[in-house]
C-alpha atoms as a PDB file:
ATOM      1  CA  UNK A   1      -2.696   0.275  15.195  1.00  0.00           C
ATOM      2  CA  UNK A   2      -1.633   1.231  18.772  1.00  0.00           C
ATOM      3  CA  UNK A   3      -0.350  -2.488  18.913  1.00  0.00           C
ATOM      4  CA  UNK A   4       2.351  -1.585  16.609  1.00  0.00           C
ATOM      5  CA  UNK A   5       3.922   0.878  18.346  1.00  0.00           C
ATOM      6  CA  UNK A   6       6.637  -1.179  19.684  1.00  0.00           C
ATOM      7  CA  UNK A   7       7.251  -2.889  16.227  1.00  0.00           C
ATOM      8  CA  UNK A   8      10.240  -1.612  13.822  1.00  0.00           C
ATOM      9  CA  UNK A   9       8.974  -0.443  10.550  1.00  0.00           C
ATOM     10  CA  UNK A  10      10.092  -1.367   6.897  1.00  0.00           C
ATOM     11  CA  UNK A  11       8.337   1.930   4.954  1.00  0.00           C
ATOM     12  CA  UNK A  12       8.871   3.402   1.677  1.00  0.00           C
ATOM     13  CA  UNK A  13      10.848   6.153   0.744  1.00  0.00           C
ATOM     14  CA  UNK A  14       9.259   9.515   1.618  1.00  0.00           C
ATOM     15  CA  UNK A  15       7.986  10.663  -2.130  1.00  0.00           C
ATOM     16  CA  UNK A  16       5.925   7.827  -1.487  1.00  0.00           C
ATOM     17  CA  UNK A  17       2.383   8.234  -0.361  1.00  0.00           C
ATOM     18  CA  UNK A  18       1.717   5.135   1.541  1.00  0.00           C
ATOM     19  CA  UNK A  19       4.666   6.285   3.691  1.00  0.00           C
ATOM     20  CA  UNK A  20       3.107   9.770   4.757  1.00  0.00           C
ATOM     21  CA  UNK A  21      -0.333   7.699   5.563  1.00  0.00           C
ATOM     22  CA  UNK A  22       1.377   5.063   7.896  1.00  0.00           C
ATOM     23  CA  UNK A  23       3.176   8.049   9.935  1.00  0.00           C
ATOM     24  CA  UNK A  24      -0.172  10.000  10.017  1.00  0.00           C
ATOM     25  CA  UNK A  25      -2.028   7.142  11.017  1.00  0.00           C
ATOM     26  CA  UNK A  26       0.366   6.249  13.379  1.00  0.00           C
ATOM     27  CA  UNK A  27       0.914   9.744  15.004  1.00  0.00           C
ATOM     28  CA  UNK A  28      -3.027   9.737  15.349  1.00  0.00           C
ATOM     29  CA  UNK A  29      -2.785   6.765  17.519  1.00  0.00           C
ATOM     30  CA  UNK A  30      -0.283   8.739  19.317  1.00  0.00           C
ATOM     31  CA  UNK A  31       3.179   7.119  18.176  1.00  0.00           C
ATOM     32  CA  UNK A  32       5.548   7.473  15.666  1.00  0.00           C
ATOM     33  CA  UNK A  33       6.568   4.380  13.838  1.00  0.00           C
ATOM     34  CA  UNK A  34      10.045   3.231  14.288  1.00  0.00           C
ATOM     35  CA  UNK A  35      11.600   2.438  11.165  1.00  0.00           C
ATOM     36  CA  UNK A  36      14.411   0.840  10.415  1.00  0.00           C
ATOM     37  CA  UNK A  37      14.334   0.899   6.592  1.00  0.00           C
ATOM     38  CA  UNK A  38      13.024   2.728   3.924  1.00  0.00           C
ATOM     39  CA  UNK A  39      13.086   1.920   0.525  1.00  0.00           C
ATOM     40  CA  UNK A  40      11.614   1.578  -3.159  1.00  0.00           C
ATOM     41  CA  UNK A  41      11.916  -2.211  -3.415  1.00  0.00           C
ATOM     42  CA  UNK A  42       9.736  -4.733  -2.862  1.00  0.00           C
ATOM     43  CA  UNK A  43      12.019  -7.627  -3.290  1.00  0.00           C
ATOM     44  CA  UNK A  44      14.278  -6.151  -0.347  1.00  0.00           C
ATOM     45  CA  UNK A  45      11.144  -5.362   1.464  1.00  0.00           C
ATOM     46  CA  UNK A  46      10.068  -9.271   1.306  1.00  0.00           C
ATOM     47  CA  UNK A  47      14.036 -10.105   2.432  1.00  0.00           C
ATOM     48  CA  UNK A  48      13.581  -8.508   5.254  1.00  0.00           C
ATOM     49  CA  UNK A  49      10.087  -9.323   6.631  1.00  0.00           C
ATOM     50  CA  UNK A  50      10.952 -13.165   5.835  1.00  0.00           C
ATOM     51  CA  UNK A  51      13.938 -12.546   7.889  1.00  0.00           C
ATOM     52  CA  UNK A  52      11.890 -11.622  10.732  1.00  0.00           C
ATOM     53  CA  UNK A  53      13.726  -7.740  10.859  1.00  0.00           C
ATOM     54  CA  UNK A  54      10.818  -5.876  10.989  1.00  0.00           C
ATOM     55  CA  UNK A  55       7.164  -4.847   9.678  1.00  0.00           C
ATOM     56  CA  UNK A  56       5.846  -3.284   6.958  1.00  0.00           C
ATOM     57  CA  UNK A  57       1.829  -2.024   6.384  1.00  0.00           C
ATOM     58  CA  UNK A  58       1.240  -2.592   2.195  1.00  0.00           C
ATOM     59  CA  UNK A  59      -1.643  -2.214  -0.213  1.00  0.00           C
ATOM     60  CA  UNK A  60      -3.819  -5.775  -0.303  1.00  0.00           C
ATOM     61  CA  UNK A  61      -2.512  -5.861  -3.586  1.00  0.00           C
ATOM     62  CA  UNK A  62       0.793  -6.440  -2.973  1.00  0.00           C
ATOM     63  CA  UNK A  63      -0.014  -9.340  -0.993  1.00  0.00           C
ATOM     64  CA  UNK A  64      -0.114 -11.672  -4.073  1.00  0.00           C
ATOM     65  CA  UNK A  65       3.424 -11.102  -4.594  1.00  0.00           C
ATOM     66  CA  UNK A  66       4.903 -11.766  -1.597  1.00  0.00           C
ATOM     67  CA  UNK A  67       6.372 -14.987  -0.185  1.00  0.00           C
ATOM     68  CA  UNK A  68       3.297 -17.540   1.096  1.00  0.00           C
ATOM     69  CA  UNK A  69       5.654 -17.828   4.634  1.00  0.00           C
ATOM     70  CA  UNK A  70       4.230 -14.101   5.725  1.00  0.00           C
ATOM     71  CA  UNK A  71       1.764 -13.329   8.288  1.00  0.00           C
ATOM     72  CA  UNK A  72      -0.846 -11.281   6.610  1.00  0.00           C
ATOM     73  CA  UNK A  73      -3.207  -9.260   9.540  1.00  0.00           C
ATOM     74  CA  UNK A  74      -6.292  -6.506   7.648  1.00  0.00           C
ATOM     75  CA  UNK A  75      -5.700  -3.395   9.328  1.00  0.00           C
ATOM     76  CA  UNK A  76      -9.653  -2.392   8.967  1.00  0.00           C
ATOM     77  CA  UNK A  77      -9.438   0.892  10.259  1.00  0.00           C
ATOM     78  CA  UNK A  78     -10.988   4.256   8.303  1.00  0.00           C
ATOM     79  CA  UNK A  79      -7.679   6.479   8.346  1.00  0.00           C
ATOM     80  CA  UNK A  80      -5.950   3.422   6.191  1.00  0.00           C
ATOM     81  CA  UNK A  81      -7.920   3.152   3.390  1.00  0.00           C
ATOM     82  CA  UNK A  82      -6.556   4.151   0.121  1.00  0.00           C
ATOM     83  CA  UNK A  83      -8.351   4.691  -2.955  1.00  0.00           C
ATOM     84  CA  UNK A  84      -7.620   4.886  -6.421  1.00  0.00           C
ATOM     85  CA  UNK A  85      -8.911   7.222  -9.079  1.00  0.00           C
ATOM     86  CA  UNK A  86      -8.061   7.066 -12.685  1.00  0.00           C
ATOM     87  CA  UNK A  87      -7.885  10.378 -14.692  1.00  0.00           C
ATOM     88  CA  UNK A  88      -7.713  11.445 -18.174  1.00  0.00           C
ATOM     89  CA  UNK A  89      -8.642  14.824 -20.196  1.00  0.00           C
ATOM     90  CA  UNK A  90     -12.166  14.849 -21.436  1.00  0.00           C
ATOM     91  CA  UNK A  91     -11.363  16.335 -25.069  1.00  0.00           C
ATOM     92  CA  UNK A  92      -9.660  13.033 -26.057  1.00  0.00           C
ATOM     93  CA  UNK A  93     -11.080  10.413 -28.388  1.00  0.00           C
ATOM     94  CA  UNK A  94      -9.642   6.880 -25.855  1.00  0.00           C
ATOM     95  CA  UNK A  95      -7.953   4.410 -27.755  1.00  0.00           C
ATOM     96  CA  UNK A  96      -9.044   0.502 -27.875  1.00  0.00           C
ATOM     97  CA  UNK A  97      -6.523  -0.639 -25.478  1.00  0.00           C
ATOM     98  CA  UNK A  98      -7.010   2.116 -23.203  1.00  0.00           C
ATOM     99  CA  UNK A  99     -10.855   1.082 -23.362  1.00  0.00           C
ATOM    100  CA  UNK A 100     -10.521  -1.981 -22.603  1.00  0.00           C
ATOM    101  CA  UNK A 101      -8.172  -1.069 -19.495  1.00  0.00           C
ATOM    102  CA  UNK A 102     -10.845   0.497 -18.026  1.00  0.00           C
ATOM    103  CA  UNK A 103     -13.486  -2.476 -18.665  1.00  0.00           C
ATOM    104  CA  UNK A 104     -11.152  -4.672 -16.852  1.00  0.00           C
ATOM    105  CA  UNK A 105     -10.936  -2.188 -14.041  1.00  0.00           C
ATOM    106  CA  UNK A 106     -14.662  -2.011 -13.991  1.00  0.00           C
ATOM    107  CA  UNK A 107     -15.065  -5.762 -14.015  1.00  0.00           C
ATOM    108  CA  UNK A 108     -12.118  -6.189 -11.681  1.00  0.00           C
ATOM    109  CA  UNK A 109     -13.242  -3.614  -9.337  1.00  0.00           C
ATOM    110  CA  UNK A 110     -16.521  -2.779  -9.439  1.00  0.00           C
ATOM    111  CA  UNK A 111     -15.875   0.731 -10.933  1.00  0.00           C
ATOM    112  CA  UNK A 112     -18.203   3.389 -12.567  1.00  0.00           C
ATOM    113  CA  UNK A 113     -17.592   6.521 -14.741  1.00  0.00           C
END
């Protein structure tokens, strides 16, 4: 992480959660990221990192969508890790389609509940 602190940041707008872990993460390594964009699109997002304007730290997800031409590097560290919980109320019956959301989760992920 520390060997971003030079680099000029694409992040997300600031309701967004992913942004508010990249500056905490960064501030822990004892910088704050200088960005030079935010914003809610990924489309613009992928104009500008193919354009060579800046950086931008995304879930592995993503990754499938975006342009073959970008340099992909795993930030491994502990305070970047994200994880994903799905919730809903115990006193409902869950539909088919909703039940079968959640097997493909499971199978996709590995999940239990």
């Amino acid at each position: 992480m520390k060997d971003l602190e030079e680099q000029e940041f694409i992040l997300f707008n600031s309701d967004f959660y992913l942004n508010h872990k990249i500056k905490n993460t960064c501030r822990n390594y004892g910088f704050n990221p200088n960005m030079i964009f935010k914003t809610t699109q990924w489309s613009f997002t992928e104009e500008i990192l193919l354009n060579n304007l800046g950086i931008c730290i995304l879930p592995e997800g993503i990754l499938d969508l975006l342009d073959n031409n970008l340099q992909v590097i795993d930030i491994n560290k502990p305070s970047m890790k994200w994880e994903l919980t799905i919730i809903w109320r115990k006193d409902i019956i869950v539909d088919s389609l909703t039940k079968n959301w959640i097997k493909f989760l499971q199978e996709k992920f590995l999940i239990n509940y």
